[in-house]
PDB file of N, CA and C in Angstrom:
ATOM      1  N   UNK A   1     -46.613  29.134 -55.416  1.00  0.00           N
ATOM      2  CA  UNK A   1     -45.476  28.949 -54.641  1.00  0.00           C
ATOM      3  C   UNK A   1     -45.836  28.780 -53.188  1.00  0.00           C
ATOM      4  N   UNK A   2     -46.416  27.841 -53.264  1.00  0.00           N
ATOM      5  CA  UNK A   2     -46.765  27.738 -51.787  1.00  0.00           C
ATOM      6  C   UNK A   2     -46.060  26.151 -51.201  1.00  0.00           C
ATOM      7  N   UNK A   3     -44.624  26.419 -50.678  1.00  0.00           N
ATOM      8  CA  UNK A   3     -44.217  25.600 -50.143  1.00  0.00           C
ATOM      9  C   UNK A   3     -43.673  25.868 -48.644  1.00  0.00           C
ATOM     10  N   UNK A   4     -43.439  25.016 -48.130  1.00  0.00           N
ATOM     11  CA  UNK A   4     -43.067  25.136 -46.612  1.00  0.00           C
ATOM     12  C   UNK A   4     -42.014  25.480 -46.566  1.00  0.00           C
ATOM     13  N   UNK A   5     -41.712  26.402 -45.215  1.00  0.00           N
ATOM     14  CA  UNK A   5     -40.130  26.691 -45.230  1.00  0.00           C
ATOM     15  C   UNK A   5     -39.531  25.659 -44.758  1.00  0.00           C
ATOM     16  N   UNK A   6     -38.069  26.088 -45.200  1.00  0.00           N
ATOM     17  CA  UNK A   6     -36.776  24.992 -44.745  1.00  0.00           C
ATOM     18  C   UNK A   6     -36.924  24.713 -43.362  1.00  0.00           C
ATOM     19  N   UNK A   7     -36.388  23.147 -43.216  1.00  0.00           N
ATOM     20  CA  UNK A   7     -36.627  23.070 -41.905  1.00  0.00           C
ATOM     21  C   UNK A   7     -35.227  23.172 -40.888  1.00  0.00           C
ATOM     22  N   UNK A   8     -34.801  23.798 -40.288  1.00  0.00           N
ATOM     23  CA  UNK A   8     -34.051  23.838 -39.579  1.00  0.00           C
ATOM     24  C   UNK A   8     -33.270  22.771 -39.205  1.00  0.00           C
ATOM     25  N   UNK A   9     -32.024  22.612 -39.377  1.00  0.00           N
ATOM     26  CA  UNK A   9     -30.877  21.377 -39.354  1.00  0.00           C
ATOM     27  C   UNK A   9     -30.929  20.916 -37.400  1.00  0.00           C
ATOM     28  N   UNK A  10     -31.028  19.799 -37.349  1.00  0.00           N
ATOM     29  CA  UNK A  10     -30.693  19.661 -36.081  1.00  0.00           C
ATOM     30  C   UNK A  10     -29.175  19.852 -35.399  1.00  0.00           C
ATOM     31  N   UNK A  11     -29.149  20.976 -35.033  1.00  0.00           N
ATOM     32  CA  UNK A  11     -28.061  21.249 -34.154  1.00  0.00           C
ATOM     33  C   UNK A  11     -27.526  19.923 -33.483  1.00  0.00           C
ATOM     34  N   UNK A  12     -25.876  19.744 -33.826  1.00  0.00           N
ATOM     35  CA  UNK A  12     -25.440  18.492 -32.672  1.00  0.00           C
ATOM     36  C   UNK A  12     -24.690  19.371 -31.282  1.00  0.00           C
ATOM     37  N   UNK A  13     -24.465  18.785 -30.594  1.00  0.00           N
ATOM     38  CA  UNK A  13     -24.193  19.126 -29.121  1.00  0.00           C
ATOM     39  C   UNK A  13     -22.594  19.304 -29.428  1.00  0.00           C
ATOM     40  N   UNK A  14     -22.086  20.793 -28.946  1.00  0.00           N
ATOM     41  CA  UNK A  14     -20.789  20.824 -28.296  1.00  0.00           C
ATOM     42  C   UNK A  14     -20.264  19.930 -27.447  1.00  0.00           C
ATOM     43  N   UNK A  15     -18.790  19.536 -27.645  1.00  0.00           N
ATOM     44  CA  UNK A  15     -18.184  19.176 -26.615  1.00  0.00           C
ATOM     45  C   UNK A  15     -18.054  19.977 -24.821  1.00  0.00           C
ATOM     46  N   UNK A  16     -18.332  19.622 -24.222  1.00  0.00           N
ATOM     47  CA  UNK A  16     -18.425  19.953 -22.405  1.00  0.00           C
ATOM     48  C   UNK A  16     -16.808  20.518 -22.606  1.00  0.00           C
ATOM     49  N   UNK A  17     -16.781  21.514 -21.462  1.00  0.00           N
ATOM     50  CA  UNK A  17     -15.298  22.392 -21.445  1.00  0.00           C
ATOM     51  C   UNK A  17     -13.960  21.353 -21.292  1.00  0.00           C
ATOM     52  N   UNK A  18     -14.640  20.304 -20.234  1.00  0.00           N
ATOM     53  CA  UNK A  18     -14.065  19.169 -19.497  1.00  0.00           C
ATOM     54  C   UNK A  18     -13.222  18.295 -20.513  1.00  0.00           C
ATOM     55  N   UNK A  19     -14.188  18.478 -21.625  1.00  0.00           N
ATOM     56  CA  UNK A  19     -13.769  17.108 -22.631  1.00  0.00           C
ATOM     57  C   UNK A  19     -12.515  17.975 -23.391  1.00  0.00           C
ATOM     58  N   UNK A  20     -12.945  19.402 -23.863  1.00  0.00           N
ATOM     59  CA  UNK A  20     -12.164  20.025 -24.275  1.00  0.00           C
ATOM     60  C   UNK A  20     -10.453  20.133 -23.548  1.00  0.00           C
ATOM     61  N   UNK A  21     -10.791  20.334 -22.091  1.00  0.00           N
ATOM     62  CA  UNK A  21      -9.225  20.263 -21.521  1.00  0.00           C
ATOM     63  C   UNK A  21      -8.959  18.827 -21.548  1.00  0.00           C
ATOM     64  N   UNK A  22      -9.274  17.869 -21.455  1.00  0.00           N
ATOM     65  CA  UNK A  22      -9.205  16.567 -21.381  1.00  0.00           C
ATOM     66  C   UNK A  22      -7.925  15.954 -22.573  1.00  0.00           C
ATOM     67  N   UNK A  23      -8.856  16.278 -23.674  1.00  0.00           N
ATOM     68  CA  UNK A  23      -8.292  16.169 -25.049  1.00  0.00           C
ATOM     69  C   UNK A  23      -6.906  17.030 -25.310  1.00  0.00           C
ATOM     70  N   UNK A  24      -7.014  18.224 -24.771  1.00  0.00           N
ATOM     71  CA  UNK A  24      -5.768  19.380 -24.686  1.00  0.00           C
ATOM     72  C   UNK A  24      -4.590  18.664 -24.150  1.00  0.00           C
ATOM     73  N   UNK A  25      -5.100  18.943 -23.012  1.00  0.00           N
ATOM     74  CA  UNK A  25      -3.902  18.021 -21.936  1.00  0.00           C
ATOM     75  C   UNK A  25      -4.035  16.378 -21.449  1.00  0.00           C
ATOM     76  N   UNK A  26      -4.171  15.737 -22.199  1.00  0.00           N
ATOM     77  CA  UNK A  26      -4.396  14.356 -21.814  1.00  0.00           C
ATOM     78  C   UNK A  26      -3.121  13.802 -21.642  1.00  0.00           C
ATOM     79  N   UNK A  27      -2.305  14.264 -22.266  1.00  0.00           N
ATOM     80  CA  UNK A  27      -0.586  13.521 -22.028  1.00  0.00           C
ATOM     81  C   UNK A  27       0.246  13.852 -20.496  1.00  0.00           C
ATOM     82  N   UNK A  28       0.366  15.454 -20.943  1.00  0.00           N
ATOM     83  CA  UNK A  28       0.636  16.120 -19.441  1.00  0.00           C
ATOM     84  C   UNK A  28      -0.156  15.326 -17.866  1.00  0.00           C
ATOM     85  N   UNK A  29      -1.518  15.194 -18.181  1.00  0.00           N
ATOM     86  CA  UNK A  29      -2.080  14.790 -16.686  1.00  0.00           C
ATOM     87  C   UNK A  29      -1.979  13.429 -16.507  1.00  0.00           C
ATOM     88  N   UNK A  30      -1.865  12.344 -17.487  1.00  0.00           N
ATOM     89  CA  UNK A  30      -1.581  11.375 -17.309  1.00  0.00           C
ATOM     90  C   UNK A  30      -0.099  11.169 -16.888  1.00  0.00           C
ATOM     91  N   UNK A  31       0.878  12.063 -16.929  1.00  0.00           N
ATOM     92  CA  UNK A  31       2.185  11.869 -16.853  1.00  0.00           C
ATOM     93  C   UNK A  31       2.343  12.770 -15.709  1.00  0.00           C
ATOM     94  N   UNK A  32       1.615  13.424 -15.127  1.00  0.00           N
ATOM     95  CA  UNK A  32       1.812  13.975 -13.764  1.00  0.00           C
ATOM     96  C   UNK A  32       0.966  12.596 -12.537  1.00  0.00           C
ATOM     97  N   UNK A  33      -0.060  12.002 -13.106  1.00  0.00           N
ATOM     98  CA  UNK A  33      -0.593  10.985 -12.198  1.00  0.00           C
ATOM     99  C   UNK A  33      -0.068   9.797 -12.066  1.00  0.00           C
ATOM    100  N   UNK A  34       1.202   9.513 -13.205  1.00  0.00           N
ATOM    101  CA  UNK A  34       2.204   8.522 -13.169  1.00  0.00           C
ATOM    102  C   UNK A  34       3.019   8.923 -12.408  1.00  0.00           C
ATOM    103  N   UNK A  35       3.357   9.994 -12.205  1.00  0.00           N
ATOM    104  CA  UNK A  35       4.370  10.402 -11.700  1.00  0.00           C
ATOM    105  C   UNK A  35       4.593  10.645 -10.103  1.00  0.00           C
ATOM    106  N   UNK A  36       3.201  10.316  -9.961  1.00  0.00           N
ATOM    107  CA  UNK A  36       2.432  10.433  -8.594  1.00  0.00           C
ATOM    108  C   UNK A  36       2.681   9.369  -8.126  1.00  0.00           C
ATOM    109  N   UNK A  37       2.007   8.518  -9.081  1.00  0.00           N
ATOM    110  CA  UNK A  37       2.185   6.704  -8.373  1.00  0.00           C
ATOM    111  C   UNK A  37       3.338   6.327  -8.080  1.00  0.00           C
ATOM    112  N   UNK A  38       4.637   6.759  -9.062  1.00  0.00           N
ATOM    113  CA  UNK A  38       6.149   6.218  -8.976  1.00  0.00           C
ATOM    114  C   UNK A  38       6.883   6.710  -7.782  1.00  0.00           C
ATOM    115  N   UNK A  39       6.099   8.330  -7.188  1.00  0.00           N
ATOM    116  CA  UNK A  39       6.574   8.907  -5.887  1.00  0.00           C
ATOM    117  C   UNK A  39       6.331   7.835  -4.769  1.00  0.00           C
ATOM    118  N   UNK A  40       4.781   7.729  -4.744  1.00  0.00           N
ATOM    119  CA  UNK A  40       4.358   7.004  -3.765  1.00  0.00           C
ATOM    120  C   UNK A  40       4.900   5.731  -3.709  1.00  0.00           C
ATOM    121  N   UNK A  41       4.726   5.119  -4.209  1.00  0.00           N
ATOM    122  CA  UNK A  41       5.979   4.326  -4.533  1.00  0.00           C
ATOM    123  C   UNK A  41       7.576   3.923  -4.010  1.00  0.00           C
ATOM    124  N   UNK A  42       7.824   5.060  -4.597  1.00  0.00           N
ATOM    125  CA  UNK A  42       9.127   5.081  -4.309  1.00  0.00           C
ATOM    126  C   UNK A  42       9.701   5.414  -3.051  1.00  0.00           C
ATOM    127  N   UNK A  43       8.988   6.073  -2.280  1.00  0.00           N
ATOM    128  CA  UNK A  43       8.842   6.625  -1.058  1.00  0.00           C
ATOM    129  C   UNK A  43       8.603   5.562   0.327  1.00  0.00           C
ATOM    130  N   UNK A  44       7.248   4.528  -0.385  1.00  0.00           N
ATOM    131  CA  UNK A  44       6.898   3.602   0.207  1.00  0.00           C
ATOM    132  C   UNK A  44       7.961   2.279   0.912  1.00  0.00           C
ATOM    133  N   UNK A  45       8.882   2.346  -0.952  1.00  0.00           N
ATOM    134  CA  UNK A  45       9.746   1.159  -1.126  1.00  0.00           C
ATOM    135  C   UNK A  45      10.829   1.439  -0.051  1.00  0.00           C
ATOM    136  N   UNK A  46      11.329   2.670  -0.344  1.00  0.00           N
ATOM    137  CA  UNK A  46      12.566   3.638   0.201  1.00  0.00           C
ATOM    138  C   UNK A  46      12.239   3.051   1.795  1.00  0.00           C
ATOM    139  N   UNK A  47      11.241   3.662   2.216  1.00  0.00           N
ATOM    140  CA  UNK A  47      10.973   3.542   3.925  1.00  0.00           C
ATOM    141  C   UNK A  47      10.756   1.944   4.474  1.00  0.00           C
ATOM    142  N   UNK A  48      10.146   1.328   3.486  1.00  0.00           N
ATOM    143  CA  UNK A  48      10.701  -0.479   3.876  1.00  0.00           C
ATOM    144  C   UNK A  48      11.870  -0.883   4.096  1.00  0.00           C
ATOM    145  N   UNK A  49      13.058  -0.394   2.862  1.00  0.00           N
ATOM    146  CA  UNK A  49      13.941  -0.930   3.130  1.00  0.00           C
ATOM    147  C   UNK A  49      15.023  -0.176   3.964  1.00  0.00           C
ATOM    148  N   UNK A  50      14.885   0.838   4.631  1.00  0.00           N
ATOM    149  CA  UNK A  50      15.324   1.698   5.756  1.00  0.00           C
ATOM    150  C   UNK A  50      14.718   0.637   6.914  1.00  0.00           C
ATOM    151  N   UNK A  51      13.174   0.169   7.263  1.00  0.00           N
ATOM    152  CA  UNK A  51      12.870  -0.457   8.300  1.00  0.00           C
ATOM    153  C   UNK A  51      13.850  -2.037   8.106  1.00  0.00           C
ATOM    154  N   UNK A  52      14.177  -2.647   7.417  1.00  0.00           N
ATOM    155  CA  UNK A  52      14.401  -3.941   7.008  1.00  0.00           C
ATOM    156  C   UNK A  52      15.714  -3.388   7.244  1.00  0.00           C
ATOM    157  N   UNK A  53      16.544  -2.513   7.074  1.00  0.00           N
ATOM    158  CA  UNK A  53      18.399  -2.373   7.806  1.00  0.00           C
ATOM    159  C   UNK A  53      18.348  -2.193   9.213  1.00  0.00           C
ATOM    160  N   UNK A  54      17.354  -1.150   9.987  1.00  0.00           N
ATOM    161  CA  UNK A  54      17.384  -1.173  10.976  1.00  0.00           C
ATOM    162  C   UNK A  54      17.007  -2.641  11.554  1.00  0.00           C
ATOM    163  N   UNK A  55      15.653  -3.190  11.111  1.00  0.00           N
ATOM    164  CA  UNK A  55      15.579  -4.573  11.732  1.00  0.00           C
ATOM    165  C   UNK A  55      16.723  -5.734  12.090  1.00  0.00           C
ATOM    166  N   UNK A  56      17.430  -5.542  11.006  1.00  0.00           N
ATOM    167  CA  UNK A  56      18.739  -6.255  10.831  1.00  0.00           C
ATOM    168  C   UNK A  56      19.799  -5.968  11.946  1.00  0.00           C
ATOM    169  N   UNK A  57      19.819  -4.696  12.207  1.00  0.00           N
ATOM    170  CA  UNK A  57      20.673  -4.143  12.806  1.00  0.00           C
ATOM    171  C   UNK A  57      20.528  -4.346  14.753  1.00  0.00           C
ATOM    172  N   UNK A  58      19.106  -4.379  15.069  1.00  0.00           N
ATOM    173  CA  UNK A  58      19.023  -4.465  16.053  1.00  0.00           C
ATOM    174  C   UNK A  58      18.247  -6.231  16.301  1.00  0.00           C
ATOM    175  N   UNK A  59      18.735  -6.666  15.495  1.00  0.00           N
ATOM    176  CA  UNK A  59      19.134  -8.308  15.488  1.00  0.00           C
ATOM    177  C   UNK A  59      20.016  -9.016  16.107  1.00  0.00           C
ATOM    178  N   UNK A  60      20.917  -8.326  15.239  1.00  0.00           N
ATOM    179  CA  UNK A  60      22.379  -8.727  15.389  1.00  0.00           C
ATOM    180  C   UNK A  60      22.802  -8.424  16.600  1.00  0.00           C
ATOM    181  N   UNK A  61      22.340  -7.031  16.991  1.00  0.00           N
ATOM    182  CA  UNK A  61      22.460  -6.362  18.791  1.00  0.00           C
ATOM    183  C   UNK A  61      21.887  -7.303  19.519  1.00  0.00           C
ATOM    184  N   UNK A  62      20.622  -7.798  19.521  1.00  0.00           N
ATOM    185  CA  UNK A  62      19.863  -9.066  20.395  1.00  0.00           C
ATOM    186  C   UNK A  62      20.479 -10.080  20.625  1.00  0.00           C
ATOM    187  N   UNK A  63      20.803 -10.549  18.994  1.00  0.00           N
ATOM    188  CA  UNK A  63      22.265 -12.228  19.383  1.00  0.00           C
ATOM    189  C   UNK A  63      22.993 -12.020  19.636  1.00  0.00           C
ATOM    190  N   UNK A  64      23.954 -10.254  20.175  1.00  0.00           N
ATOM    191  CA  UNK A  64      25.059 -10.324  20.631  1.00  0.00           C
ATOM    192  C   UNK A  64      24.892 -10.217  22.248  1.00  0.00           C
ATOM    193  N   UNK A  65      23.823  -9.815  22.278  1.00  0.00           N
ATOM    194  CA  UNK A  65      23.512 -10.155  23.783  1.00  0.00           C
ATOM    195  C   UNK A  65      22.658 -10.693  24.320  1.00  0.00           C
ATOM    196  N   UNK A  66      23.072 -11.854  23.634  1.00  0.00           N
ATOM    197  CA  UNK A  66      22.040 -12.811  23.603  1.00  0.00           C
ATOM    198  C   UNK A  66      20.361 -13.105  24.053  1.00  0.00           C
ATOM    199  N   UNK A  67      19.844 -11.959  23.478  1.00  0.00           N
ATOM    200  CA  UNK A  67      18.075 -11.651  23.884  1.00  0.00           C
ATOM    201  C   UNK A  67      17.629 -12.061  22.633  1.00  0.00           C
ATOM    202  N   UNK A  68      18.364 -13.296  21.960  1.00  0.00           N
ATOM    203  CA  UNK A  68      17.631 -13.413  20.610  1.00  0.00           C
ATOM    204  C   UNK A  68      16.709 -14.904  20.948  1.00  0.00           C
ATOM    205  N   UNK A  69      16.535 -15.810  21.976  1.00  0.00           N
ATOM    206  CA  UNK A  69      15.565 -16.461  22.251  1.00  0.00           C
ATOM    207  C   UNK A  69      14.056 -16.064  22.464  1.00  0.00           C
ATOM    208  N   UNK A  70      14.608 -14.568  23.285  1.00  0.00           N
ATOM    209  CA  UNK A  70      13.533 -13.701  23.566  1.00  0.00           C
ATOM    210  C   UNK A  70      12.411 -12.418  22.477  1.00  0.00           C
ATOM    211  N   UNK A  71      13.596 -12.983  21.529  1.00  0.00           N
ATOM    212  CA  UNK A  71      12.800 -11.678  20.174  1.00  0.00           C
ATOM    213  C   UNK A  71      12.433 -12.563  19.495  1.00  0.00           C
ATOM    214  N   UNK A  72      11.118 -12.828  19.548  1.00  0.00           N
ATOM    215  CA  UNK A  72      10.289 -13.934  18.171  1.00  0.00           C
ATOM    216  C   UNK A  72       9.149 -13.208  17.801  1.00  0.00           C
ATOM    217  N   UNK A  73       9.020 -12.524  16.800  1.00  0.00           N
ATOM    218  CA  UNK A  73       7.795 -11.094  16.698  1.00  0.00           C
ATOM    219  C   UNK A  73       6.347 -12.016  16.024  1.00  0.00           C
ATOM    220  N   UNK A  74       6.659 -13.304  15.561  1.00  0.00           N
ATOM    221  CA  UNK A  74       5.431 -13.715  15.534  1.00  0.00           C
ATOM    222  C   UNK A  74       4.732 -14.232  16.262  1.00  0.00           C
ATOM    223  N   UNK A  75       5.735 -15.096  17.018  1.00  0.00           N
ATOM    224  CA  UNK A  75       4.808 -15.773  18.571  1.00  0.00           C
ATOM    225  C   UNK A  75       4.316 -14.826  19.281  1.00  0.00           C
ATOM    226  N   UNK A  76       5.266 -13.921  19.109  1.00  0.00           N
ATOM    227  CA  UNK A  76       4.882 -12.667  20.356  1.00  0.00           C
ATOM    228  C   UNK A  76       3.308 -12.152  20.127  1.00  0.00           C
ATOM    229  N   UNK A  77       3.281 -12.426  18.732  1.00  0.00           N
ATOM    230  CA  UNK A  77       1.685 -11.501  17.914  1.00  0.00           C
ATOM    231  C   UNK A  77       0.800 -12.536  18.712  1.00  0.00           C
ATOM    232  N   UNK A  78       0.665 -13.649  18.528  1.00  0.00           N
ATOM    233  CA  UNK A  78      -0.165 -14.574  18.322  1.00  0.00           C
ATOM    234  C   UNK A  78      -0.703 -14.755  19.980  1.00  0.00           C
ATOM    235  N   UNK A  79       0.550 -15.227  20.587  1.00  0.00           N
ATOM    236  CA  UNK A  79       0.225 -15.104  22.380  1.00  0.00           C
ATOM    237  C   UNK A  79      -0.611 -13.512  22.529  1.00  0.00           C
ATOM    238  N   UNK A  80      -0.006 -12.526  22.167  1.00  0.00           N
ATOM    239  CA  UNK A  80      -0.274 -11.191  22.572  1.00  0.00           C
ATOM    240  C   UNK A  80      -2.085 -10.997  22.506  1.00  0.00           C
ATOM    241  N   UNK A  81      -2.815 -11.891  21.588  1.00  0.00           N
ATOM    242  CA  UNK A  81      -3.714 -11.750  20.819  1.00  0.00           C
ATOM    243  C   UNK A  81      -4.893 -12.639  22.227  1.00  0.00           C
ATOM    244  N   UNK A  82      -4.072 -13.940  22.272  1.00  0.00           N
ATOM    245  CA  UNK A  82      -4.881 -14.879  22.875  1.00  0.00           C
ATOM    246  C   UNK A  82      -4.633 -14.538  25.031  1.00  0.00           C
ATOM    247  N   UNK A  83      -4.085 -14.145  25.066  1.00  0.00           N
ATOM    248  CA  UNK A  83      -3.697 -13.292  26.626  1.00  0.00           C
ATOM    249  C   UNK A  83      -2.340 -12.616  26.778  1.00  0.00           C
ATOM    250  N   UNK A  84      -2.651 -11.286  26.584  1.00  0.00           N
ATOM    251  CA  UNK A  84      -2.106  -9.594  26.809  1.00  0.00           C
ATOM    252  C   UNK A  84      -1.648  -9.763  27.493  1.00  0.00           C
ATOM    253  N   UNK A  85      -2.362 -10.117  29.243  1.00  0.00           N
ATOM    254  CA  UNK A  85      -1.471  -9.915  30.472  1.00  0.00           C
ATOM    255  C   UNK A  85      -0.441 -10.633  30.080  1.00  0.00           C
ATOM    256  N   UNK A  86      -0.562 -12.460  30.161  1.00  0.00           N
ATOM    257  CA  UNK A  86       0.094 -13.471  30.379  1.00  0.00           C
ATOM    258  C   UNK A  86       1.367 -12.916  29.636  1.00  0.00           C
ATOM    259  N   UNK A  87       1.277 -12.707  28.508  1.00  0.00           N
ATOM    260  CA  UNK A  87       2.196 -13.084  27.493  1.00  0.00           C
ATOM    261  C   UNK A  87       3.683 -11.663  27.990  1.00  0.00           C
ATOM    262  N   UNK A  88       2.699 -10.297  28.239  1.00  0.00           N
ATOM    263  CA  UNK A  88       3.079  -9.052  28.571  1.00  0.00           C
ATOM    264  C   UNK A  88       4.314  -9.838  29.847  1.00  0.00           C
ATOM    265  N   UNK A  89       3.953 -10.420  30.616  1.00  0.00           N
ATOM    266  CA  UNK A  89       3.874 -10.496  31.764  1.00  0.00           C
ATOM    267  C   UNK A  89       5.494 -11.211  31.964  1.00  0.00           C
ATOM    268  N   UNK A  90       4.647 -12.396  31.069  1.00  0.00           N
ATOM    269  CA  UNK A  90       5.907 -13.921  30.386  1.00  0.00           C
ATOM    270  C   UNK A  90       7.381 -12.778  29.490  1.00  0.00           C
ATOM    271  N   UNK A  91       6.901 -12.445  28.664  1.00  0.00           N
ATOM    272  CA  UNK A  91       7.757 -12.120  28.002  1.00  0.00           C
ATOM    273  C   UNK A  91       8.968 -11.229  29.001  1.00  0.00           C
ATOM    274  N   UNK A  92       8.567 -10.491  29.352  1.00  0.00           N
ATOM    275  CA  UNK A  92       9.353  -9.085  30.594  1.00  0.00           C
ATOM    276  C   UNK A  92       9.777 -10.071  31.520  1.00  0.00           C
ATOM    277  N   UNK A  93       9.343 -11.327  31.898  1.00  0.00           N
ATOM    278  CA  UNK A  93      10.216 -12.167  33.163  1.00  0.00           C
ATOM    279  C   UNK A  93      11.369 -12.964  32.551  1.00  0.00           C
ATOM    280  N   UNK A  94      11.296 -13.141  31.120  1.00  0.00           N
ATOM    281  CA  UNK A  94      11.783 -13.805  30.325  1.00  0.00           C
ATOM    282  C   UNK A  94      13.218 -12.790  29.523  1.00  0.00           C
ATOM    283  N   UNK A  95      12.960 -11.881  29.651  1.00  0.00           N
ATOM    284  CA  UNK A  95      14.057 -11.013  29.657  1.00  0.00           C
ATOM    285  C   UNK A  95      15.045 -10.451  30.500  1.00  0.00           C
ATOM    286  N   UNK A  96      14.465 -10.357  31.779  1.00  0.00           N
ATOM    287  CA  UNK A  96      14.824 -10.293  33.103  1.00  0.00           C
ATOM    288  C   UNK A  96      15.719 -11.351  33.242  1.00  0.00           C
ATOM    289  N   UNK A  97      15.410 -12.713  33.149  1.00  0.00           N
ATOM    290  CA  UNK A  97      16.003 -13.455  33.073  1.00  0.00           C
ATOM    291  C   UNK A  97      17.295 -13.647  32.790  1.00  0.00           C
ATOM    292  N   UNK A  98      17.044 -13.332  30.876  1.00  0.00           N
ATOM    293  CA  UNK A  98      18.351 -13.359  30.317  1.00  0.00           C
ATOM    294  C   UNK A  98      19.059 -12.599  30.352  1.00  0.00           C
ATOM    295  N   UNK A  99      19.047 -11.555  30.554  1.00  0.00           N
ATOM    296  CA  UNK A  99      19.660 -10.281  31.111  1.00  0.00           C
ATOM    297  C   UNK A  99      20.257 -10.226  32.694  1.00  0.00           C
ATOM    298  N   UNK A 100      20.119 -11.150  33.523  1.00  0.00           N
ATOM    299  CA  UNK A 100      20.514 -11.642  34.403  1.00  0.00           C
ATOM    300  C   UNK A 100      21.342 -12.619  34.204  1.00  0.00           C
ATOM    301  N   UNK A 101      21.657 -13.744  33.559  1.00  0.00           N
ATOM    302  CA  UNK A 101      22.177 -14.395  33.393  1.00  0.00           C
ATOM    303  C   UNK A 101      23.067 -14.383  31.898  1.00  0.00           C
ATOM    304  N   UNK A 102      23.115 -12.993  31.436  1.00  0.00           N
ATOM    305  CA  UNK A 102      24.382 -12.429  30.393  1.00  0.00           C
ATOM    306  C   UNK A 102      25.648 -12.127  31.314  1.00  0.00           C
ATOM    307  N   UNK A 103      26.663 -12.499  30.810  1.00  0.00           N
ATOM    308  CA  UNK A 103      27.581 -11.982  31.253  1.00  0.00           C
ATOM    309  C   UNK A 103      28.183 -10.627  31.180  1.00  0.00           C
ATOM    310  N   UNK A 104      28.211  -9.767  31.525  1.00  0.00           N
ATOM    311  CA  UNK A 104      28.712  -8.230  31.586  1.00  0.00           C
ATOM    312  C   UNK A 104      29.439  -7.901  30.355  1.00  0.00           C
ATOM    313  N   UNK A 105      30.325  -9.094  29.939  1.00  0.00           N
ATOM    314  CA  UNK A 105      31.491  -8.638  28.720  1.00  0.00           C
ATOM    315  C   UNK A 105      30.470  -8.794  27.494  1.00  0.00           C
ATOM    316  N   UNK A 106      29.648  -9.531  27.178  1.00  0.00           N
ATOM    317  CA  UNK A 106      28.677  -9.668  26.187  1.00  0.00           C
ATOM    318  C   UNK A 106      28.374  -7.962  26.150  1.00  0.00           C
ATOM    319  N   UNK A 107      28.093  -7.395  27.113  1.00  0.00           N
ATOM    320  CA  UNK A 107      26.986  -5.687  26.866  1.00  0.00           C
ATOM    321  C   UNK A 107      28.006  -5.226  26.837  1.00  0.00           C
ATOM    322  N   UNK A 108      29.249  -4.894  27.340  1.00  0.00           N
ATOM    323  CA  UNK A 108      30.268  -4.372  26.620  1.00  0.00           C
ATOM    324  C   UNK A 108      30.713  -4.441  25.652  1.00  0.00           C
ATOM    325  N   UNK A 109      30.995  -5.696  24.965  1.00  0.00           N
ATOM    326  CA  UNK A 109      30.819  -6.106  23.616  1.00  0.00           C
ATOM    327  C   UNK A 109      29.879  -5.411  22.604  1.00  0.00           C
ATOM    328  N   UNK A 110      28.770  -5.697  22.767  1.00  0.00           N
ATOM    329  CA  UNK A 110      27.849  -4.691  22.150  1.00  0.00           C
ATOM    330  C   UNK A 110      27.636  -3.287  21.993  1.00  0.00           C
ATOM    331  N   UNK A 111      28.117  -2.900  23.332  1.00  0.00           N
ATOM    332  CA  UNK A 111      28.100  -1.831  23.381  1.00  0.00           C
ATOM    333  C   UNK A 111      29.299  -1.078  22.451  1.00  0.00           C
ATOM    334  N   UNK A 112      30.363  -1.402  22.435  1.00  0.00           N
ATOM    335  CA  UNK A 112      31.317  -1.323  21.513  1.00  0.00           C
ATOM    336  C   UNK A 112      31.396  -1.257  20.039  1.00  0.00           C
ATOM    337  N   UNK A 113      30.417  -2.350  19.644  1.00  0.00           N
ATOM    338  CA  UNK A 113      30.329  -2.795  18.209  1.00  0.00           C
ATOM    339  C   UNK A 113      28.775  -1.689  17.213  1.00  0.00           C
ATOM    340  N   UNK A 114      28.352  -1.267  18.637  1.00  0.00           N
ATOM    341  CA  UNK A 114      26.962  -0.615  18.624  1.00  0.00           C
ATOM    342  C   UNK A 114      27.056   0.769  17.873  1.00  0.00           C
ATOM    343  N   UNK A 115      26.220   1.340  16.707  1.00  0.00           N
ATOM    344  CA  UNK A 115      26.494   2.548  16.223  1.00  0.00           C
ATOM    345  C   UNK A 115      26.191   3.878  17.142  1.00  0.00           C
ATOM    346  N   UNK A 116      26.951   4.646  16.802  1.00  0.00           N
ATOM    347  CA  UNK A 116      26.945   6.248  18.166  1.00  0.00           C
ATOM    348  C   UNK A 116      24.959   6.331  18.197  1.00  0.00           C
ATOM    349  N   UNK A 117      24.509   6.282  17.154  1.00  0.00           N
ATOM    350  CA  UNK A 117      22.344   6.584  17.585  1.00  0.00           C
ATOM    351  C   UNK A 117      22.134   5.128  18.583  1.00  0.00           C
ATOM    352  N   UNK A 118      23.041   4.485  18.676  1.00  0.00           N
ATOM    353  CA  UNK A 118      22.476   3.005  19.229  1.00  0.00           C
ATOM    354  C   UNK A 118      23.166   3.276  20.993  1.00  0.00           C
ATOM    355  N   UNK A 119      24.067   4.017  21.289  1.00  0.00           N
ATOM    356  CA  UNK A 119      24.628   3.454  22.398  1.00  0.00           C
ATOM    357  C   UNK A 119      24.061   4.770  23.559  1.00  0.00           C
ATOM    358  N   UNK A 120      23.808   4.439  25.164  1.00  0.00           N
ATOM    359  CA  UNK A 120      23.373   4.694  25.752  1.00  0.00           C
ATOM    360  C   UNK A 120      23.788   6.535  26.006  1.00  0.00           C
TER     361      UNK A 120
END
């Protein structure tokens, strides 16, 4: 009787603790990190379209007193980019202007039509 002993089974590897909670809670954390994205999100969307009423709002204030030649936010970028002073400079004489040459009942007007956070 001379045979060799048994040879020992190769042990396979446990799952890591990680994999274990992973597998546990995989529904829950995926539905808390959705839930994350839809905040951010929603939060993001929410505060655009709060900026996009106000934009609107102090539009309509510009063409009623008539500073809407003077509000062009892309030219403004583009000059602003290629000369700061000039444009800084242009724009503020260019308001001066029209604001000089509004008639008084126009800013009363506005001022009137203007919501109570809007008026002086």
């Amino acid at each position: 009787m001379t045979g060799s002993p048994p040879q020992a089974l190769a042990a396979s590897q446990a799952p890591s603790g990680l994999e274990i909670l992973w597998e546990r809670y995989q529904r829950p954390l995926k539905a808390v990190v959705w839930l994350g994205i839809l905040c951010f999100l929603g939060f993001y969307g929410w505060k655009q379209y709060r900026q996009m009423q106000l934009n609107q709002k102090w539009s309509k204030f510009a063409a009623a007193a008539l500073l809407h030649d003077s509000y062009v936010p892309g030219q403004l970028e583009v000059i602003q980019l290629q000369y700061p002073m000039l444009a800084e400079r242009a724009g503020v004489e260019r308001i001066l202007d029209e604001l000089q040459n509004t008639p008084s009942e126009k800013f009363e007007q506005a001022a009137r039509e203007a919501d109570p956070e809007q008026k002086p």
